[in-house]
PDB file of N, CA and C in Angstrom:
ATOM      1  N   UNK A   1       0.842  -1.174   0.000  1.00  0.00           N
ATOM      2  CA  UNK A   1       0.000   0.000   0.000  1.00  0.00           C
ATOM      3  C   UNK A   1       0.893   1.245   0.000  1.00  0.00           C
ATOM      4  N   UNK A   2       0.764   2.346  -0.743  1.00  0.00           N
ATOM      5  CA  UNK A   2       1.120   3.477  -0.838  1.00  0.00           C
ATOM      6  C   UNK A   2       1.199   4.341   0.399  1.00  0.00           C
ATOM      7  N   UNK A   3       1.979   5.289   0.397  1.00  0.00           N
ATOM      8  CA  UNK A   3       1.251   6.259   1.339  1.00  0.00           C
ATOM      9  C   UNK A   3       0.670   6.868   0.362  1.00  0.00           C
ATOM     10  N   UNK A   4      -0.541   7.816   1.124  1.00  0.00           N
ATOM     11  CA  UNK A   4      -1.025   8.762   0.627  1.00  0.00           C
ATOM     12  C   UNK A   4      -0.030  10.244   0.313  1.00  0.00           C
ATOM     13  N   UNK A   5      -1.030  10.693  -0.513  1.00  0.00           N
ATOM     14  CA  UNK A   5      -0.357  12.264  -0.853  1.00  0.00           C
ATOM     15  C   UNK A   5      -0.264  13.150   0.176  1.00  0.00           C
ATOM     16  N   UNK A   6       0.832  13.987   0.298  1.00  0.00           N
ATOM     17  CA  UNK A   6       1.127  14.849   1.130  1.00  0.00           C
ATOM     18  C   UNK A   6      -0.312  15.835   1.648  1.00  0.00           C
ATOM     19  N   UNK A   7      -0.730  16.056   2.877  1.00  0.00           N
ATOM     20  CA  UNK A   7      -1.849  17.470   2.922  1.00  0.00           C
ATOM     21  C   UNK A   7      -1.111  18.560   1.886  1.00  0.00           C
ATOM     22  N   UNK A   8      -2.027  19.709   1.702  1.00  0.00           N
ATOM     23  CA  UNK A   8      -1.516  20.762   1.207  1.00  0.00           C
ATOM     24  C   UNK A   8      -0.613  21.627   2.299  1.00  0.00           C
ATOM     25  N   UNK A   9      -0.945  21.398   3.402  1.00  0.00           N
ATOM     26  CA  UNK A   9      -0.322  22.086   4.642  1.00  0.00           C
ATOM     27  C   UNK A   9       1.272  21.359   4.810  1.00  0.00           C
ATOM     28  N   UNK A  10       1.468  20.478   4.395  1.00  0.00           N
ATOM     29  CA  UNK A  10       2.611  19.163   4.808  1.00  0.00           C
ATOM     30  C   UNK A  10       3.277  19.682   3.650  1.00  0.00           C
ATOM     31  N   UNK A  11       2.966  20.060   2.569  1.00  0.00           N
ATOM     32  CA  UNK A  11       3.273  19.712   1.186  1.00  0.00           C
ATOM     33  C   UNK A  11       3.798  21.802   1.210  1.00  0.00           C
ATOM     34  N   UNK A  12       3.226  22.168   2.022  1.00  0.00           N
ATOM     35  CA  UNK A  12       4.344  23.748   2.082  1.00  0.00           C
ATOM     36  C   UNK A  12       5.246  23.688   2.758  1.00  0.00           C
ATOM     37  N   UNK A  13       4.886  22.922   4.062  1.00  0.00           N
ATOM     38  CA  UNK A  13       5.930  23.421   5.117  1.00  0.00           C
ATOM     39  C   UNK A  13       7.469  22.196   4.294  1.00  0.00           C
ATOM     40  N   UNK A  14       7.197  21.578   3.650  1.00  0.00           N
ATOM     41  CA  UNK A  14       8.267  20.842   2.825  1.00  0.00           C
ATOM     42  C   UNK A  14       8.836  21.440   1.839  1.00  0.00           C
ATOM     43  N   UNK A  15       8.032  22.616   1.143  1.00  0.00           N
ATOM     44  CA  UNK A  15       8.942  22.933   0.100  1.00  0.00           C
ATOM     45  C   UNK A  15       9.345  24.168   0.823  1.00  0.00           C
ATOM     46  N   UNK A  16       8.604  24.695   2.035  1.00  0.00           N
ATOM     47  CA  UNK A  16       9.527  25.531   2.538  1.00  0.00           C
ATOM     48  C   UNK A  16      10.623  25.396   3.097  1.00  0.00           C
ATOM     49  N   UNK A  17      10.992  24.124   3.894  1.00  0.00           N
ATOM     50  CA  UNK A  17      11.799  23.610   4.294  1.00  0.00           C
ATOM     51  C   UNK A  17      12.991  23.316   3.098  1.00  0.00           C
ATOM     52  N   UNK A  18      12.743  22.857   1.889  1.00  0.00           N
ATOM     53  CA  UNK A  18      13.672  22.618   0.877  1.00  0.00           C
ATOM     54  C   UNK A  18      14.603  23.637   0.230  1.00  0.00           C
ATOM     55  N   UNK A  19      15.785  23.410  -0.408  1.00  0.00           N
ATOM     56  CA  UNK A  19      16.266  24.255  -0.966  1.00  0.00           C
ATOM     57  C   UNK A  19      15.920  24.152  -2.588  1.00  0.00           C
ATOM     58  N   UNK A  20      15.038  25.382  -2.798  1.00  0.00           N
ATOM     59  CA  UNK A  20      14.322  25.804  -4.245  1.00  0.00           C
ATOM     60  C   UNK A  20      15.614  25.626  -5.865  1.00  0.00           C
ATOM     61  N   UNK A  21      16.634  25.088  -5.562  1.00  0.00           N
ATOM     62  CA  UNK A  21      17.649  24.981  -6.435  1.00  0.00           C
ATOM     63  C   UNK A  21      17.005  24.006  -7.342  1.00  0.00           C
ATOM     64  N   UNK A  22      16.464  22.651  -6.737  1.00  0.00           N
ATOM     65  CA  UNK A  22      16.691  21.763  -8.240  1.00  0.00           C
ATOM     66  C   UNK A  22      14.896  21.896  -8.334  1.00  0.00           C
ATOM     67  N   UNK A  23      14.390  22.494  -7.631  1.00  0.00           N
ATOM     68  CA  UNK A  23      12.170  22.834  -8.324  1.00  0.00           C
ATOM     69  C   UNK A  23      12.851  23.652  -9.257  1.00  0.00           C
ATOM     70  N   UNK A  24      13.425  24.395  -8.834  1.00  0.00           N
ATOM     71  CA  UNK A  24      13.795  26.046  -9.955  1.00  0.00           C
ATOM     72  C   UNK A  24      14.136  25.417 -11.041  1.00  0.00           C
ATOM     73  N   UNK A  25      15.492  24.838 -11.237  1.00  0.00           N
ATOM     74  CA  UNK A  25      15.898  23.530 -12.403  1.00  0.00           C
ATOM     75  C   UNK A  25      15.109  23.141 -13.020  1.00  0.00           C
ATOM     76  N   UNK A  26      13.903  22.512 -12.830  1.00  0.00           N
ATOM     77  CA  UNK A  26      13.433  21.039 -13.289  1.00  0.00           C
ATOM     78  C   UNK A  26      12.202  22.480 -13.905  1.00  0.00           C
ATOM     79  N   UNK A  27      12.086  22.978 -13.337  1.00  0.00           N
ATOM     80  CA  UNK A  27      10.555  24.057 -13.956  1.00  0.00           C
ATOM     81  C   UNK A  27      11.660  24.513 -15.062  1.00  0.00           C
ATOM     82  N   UNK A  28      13.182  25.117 -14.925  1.00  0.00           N
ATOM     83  CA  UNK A  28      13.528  25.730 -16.279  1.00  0.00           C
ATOM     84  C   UNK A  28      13.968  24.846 -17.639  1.00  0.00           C
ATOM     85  N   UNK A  29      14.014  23.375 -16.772  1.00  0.00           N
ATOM     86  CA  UNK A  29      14.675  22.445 -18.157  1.00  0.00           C
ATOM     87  C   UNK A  29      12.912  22.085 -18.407  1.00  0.00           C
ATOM     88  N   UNK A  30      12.413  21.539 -17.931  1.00  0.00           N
ATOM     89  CA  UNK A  30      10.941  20.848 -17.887  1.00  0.00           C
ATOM     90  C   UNK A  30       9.945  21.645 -18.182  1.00  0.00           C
ATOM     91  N   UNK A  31       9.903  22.943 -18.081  1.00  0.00           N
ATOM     92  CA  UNK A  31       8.290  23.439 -17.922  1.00  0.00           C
ATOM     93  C   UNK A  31       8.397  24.487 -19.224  1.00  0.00           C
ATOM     94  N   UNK A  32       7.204  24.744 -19.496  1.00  0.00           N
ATOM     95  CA  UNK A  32       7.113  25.696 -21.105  1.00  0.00           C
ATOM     96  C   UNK A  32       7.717  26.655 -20.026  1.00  0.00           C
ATOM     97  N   UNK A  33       7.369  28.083 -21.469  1.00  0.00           N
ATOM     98  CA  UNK A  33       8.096  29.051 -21.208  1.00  0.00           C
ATOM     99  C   UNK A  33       7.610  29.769 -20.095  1.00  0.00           C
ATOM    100  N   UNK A  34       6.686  29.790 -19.537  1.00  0.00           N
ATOM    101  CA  UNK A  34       5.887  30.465 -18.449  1.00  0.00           C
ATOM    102  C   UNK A  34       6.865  29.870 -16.990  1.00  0.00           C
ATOM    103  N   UNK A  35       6.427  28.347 -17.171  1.00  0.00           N
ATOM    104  CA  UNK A  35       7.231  27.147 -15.710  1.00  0.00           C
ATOM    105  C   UNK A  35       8.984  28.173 -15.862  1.00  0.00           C
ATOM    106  N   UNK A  36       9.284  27.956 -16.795  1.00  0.00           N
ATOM    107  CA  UNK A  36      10.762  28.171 -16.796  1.00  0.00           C
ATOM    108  C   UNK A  36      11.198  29.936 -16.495  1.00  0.00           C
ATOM    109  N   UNK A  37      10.063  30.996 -16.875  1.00  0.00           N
ATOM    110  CA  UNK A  37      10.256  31.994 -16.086  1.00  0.00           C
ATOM    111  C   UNK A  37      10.214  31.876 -14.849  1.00  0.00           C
ATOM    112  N   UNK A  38       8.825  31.329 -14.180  1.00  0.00           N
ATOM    113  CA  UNK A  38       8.234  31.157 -12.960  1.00  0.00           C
ATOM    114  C   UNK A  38       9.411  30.584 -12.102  1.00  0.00           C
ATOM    115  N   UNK A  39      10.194  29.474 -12.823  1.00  0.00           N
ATOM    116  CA  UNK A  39      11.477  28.593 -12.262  1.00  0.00           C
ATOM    117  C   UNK A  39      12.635  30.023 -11.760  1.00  0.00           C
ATOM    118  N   UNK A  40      12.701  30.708 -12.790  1.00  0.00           N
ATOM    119  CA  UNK A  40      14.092  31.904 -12.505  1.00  0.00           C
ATOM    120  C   UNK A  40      13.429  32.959 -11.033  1.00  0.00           C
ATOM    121  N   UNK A  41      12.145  32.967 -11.508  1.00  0.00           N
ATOM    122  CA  UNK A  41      11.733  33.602 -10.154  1.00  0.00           C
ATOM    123  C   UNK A  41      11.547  33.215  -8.863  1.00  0.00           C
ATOM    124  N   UNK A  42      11.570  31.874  -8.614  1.00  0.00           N
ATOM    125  CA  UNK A  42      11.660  31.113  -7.718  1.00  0.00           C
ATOM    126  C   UNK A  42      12.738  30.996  -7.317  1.00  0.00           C
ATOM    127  N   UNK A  43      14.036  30.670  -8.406  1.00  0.00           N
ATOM    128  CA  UNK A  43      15.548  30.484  -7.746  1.00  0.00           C
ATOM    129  C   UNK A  43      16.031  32.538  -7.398  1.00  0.00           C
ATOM    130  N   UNK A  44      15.319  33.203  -7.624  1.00  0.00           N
ATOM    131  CA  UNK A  44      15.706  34.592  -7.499  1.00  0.00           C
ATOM    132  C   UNK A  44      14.850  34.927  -5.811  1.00  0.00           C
ATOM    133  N   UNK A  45      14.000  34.133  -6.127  1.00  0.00           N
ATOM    134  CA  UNK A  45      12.731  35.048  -4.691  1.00  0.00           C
ATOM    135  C   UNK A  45      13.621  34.589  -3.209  1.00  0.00           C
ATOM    136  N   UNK A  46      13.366  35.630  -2.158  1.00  0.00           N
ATOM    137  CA  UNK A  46      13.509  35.653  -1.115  1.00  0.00           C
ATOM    138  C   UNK A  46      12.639  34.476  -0.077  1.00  0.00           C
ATOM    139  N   UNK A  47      12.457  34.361   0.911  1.00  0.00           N
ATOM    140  CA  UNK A  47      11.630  33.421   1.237  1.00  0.00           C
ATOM    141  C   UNK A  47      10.040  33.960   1.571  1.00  0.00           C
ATOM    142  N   UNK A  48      10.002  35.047   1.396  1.00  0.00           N
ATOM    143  CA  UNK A  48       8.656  35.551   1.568  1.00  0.00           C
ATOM    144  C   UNK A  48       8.187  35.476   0.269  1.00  0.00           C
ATOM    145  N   UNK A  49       8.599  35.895  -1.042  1.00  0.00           N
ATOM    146  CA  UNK A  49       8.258  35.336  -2.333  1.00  0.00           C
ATOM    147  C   UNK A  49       8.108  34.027  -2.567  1.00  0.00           C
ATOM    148  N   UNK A  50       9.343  33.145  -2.035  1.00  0.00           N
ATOM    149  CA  UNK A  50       8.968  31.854  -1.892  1.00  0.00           C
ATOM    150  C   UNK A  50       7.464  31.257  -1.767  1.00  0.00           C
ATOM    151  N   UNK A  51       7.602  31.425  -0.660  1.00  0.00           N
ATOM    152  CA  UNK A  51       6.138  31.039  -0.218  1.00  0.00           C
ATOM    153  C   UNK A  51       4.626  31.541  -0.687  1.00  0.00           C
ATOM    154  N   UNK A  52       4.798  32.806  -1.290  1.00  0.00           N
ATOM    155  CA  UNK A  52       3.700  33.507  -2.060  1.00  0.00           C
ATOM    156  C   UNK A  52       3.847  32.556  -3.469  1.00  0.00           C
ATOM    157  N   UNK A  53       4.462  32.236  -3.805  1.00  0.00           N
ATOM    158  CA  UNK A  53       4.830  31.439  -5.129  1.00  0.00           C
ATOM    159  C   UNK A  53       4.398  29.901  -5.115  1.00  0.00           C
ATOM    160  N   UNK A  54       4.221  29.189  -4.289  1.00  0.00           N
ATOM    161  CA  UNK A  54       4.315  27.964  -3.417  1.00  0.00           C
ATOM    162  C   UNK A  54       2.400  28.518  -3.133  1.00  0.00           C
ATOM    163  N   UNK A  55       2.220  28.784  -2.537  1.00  0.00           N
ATOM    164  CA  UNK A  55       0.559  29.195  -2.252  1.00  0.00           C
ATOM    165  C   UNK A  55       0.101  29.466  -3.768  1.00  0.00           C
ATOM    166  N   UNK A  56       0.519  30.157  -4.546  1.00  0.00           N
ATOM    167  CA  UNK A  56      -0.058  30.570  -5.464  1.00  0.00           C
ATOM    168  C   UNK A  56      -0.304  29.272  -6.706  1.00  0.00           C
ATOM    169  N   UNK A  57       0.404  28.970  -6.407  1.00  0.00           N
ATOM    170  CA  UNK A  57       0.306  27.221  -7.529  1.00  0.00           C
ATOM    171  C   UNK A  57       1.227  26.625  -6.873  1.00  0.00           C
ATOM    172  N   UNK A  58       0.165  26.010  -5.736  1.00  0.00           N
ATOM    173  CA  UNK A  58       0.746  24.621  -4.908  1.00  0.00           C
ATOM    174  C   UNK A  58       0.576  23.415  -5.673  1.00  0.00           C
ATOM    175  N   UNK A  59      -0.178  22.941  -6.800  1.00  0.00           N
ATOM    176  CA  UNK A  59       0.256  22.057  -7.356  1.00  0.00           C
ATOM    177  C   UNK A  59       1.237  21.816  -8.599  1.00  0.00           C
ATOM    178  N   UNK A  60       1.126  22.571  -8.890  1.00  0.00           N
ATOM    179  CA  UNK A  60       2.423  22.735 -10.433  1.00  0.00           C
ATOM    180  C   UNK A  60       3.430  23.064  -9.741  1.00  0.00           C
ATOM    181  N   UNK A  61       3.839  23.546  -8.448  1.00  0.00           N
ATOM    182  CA  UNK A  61       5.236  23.679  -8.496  1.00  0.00           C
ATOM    183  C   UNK A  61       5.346  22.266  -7.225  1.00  0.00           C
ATOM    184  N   UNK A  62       4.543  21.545  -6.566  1.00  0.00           N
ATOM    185  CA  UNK A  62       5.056  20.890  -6.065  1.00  0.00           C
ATOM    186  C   UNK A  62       5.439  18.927  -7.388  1.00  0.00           C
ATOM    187  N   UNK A  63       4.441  19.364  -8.054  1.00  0.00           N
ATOM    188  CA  UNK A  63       5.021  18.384  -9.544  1.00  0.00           C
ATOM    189  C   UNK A  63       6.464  18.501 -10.002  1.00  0.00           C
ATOM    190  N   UNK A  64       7.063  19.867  -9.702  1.00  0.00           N
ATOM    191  CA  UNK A  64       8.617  20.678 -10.117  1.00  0.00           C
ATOM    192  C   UNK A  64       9.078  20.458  -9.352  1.00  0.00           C
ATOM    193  N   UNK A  65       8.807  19.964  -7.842  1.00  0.00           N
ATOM    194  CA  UNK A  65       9.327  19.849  -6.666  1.00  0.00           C
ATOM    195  C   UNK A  65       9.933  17.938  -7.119  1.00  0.00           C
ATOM    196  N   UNK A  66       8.791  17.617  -7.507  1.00  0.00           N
ATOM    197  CA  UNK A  66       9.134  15.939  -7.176  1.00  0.00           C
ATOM    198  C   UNK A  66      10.200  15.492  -8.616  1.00  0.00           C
ATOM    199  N   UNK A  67       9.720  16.480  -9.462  1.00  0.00           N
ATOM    200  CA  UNK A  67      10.821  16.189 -10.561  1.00  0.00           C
ATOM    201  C   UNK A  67      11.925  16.340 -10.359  1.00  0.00           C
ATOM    202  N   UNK A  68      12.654  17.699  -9.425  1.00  0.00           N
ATOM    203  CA  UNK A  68      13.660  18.489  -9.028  1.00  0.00           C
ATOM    204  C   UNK A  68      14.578  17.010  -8.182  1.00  0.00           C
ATOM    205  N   UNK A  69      13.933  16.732  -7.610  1.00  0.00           N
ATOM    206  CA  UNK A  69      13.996  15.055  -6.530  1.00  0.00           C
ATOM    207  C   UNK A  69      14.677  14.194  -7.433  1.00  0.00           C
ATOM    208  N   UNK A  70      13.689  13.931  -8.550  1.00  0.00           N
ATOM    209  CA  UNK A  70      14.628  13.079  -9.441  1.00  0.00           C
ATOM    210  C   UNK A  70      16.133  13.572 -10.593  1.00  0.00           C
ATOM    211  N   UNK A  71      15.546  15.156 -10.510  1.00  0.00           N
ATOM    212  CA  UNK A  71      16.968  15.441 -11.402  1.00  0.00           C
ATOM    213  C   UNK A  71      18.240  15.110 -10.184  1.00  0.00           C
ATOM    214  N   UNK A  72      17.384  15.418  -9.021  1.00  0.00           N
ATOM    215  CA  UNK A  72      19.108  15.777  -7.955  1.00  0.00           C
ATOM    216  C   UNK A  72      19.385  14.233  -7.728  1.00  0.00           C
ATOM    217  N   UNK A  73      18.952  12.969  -7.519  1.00  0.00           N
ATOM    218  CA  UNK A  73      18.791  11.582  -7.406  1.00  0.00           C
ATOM    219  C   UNK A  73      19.872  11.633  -8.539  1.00  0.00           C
ATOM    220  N   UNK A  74      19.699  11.949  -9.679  1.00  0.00           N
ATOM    221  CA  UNK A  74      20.176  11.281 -11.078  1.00  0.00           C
ATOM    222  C   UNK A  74      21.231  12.418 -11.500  1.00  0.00           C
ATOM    223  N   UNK A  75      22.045  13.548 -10.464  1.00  0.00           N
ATOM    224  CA  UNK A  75      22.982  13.978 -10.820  1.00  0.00           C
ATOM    225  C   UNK A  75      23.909  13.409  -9.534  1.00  0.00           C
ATOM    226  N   UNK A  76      23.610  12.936  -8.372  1.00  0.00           N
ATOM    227  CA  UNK A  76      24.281  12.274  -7.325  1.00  0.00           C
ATOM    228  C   UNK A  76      24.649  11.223  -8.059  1.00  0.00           C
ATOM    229  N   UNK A  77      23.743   9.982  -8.957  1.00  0.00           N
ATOM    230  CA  UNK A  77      24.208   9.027  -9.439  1.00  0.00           C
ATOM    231  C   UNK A  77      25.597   9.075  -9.905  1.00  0.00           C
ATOM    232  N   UNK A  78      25.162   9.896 -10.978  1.00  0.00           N
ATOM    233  CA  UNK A  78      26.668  10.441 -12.212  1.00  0.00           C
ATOM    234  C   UNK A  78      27.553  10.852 -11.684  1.00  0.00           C
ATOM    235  N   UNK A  79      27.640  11.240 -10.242  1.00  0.00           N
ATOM    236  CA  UNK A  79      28.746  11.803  -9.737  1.00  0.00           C
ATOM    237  C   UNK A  79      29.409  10.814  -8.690  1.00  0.00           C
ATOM    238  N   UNK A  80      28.718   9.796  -8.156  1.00  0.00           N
ATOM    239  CA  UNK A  80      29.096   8.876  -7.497  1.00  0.00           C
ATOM    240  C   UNK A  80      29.831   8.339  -7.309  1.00  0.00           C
TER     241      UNK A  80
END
């Protein structure tokens, strides 16, 4: 059995907790041109932007979040 999906409440205080380097990444290699601005503004925002950014489309950037997971997984590999 799975776990279930993160609350939306669980699922901020995690990407607040995270460092926005590889969501920012994965939205600028991965996401049209909008994700991949949105990505530069995310690796640029302070943490009060952060989080206005993160509230504002908690699900598309936590999708950038879980991708970001697998780019950083699969650049640890290569470097191993």
């Amino acid at each position: 059995m799975s776990d279930p999906r993160p609350t939306p409440e669980d699922r901020l205080a995690q990407l607040l907790a995270a460092e926005p380097y590889w969501t920012a990444r994965a939205m600028q290699e991965q996401g049209s041109r909008f994700y991949a601005a949105l990505g530069q503004a995310l690796d640029a925002a302070d943490l009060r932007n952060r989080r206005l950014l993160y509230i504002t489309w908690p699900d598309e950037i936590w999708d950038f979040y879980e991708r970001g997971l697998l780019l950083e997984a699969a650049e640890s590999e290569s470097l191993g």
